[in-house]
PDB file of N, CA and C in Angstrom:
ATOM      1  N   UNK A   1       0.844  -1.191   0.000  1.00  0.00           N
ATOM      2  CA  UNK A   1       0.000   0.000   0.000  1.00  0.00           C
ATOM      3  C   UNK A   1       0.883   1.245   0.000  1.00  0.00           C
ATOM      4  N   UNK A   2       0.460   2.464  -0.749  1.00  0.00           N
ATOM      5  CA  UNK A   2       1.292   3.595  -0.941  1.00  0.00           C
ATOM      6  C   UNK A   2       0.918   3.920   0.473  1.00  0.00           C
ATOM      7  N   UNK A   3       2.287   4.867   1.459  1.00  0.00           N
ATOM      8  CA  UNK A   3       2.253   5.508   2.207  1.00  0.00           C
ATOM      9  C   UNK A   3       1.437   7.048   2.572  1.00  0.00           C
ATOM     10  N   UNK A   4       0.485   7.253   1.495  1.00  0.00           N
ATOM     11  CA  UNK A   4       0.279   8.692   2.043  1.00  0.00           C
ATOM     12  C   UNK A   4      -1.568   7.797   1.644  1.00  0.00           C
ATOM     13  N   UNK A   5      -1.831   6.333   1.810  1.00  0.00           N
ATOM     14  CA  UNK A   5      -3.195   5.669   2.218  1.00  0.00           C
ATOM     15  C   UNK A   5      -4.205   6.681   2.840  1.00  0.00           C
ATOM     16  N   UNK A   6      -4.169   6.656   3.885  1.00  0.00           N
ATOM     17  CA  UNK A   6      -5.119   6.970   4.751  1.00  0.00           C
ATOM     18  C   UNK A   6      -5.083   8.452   4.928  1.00  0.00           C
ATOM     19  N   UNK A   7      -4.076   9.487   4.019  1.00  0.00           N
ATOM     20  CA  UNK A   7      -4.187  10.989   4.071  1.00  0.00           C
ATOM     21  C   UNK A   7      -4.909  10.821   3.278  1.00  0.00           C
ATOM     22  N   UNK A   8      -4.671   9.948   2.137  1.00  0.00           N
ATOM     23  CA  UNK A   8      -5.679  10.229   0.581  1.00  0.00           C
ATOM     24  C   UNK A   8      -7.332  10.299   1.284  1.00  0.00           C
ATOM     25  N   UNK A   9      -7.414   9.186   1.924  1.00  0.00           N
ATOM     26  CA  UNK A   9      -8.721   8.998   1.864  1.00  0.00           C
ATOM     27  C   UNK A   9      -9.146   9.732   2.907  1.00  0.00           C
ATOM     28  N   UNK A  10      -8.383  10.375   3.965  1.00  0.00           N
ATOM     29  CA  UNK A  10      -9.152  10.953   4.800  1.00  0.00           C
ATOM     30  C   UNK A  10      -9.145  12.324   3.896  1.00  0.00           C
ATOM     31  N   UNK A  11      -8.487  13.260   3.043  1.00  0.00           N
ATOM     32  CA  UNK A  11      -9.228  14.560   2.274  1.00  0.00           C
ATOM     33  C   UNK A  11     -10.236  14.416   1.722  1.00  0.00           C
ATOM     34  N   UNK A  12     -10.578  13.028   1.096  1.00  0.00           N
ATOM     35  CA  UNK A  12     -11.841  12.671   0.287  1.00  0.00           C
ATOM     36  C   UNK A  12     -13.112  12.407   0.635  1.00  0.00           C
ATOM     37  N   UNK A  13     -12.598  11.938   2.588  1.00  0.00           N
ATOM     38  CA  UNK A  13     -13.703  12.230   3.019  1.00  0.00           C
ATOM     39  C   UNK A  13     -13.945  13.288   3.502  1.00  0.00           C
ATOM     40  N   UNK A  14     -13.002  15.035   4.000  1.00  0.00           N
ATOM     41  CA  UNK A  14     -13.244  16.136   4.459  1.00  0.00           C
ATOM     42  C   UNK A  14     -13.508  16.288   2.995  1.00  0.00           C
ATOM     43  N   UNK A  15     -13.940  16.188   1.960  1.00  0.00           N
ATOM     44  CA  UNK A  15     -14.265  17.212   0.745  1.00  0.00           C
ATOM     45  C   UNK A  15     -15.740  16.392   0.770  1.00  0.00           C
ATOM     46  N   UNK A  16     -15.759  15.368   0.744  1.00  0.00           N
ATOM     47  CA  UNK A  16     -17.275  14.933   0.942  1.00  0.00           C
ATOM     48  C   UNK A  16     -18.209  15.973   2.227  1.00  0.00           C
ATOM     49  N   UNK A  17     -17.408  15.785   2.910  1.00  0.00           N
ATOM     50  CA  UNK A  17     -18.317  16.228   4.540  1.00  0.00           C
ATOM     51  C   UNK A  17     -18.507  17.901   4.019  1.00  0.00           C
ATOM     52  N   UNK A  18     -17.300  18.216   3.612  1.00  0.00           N
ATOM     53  CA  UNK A  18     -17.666  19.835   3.194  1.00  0.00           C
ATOM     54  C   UNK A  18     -18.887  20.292   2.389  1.00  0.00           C
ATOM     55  N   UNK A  19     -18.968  19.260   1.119  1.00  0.00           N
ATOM     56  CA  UNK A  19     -19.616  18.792   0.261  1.00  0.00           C
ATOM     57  C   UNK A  19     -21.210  19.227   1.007  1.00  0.00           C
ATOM     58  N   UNK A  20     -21.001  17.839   1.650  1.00  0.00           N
ATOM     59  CA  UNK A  20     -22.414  17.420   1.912  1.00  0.00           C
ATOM     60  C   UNK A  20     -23.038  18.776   3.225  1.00  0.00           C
ATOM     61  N   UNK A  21     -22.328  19.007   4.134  1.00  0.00           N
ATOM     62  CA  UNK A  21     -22.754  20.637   4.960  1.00  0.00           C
ATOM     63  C   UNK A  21     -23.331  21.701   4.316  1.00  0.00           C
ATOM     64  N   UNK A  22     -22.019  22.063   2.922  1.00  0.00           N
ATOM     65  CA  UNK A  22     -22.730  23.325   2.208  1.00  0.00           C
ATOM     66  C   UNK A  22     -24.218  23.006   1.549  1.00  0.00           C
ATOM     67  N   UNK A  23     -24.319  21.453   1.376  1.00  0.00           N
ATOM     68  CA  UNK A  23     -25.996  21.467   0.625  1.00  0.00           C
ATOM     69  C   UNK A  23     -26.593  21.155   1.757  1.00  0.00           C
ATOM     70  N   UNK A  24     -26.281  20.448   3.065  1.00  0.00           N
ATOM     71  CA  UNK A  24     -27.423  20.574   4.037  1.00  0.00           C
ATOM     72  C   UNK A  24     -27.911  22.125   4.773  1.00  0.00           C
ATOM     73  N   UNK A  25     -26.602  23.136   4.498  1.00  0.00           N
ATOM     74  CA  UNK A  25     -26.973  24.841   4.579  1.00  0.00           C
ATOM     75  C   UNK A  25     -27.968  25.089   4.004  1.00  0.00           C
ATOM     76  N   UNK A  26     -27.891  24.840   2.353  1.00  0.00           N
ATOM     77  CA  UNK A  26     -29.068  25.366   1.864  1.00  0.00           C
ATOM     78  C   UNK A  26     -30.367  25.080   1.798  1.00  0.00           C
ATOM     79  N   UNK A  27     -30.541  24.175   2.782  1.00  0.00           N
ATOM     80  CA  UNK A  27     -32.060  23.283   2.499  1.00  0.00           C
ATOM     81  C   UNK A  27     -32.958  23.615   3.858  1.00  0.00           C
ATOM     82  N   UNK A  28     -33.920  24.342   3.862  1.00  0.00           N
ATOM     83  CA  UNK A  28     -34.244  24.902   4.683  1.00  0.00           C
ATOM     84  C   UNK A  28     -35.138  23.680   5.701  1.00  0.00           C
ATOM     85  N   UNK A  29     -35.771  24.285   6.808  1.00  0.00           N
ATOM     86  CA  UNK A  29     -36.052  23.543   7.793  1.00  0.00           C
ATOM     87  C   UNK A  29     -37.618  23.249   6.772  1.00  0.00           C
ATOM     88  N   UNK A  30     -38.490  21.716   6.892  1.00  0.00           N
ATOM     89  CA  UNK A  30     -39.553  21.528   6.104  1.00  0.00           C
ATOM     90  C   UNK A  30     -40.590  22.131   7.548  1.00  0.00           C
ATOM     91  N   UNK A  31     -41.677  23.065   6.994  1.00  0.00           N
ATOM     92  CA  UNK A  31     -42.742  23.128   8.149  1.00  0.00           C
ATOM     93  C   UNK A  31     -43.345  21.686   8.418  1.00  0.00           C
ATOM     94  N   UNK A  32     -43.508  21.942   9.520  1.00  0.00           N
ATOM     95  CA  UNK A  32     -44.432  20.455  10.464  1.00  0.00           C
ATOM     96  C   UNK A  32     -46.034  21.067   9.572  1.00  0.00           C
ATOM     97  N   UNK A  33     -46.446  19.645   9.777  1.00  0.00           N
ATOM     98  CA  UNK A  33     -47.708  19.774   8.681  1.00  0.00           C
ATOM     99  C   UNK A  33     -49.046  19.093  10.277  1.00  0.00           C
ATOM    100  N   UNK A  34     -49.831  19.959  10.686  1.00  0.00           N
ATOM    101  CA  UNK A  34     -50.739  19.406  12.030  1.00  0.00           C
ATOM    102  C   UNK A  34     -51.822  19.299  11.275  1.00  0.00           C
ATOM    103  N   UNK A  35     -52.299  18.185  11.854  1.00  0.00           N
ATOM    104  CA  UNK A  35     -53.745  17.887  11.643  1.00  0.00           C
ATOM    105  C   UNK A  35     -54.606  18.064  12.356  1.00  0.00           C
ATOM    106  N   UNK A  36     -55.604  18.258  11.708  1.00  0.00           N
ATOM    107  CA  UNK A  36     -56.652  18.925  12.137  1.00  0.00           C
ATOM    108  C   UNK A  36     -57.519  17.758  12.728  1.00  0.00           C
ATOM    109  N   UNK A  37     -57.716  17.886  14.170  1.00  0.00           N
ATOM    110  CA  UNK A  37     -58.650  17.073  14.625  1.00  0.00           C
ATOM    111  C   UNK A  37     -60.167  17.385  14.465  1.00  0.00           C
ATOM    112  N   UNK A  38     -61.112  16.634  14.375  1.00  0.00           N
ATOM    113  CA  UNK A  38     -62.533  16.734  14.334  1.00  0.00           C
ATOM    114  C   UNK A  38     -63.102  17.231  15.354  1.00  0.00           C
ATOM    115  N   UNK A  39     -63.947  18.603  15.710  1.00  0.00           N
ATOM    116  CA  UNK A  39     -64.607  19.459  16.990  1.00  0.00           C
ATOM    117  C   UNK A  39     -65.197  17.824  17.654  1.00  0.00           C
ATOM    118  N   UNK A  40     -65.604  16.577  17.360  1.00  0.00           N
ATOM    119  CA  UNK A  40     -66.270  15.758  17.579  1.00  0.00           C
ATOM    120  C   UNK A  40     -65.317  14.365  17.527  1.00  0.00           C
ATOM    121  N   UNK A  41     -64.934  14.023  18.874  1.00  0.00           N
ATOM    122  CA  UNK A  41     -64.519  13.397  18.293  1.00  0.00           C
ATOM    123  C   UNK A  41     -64.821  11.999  18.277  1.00  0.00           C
ATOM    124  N   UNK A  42     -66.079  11.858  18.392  1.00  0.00           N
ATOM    125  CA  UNK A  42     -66.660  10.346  18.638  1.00  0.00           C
ATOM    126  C   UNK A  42     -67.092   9.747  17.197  1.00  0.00           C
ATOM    127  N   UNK A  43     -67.215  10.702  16.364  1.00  0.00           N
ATOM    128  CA  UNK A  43     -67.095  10.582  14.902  1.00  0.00           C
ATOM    129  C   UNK A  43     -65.827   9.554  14.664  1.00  0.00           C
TER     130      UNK A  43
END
């Protein structure tokens, strides 16, 4: 195994993680969706 192994792959995974942060930044929080219970609820 080449000696600089586990530098390679650990930048590839800080460029992934960078990667993947800047698109979890842009994705905003989804609103909670409530349901509406029935005034009745024996219905």
């Amino acid at each position: 195994m080449a000696d600089n192994f586990l530098e390679h792959h650990r930048e590839e995974y800080e460029q992934r993680k960078a990667a993947w942060l800047r698109k979890k930044k842009h994705l905003g929080r989804q609103p909670k969706v409530r349901l509406q219970k029935p005034d009745d609820e024996a219905l």
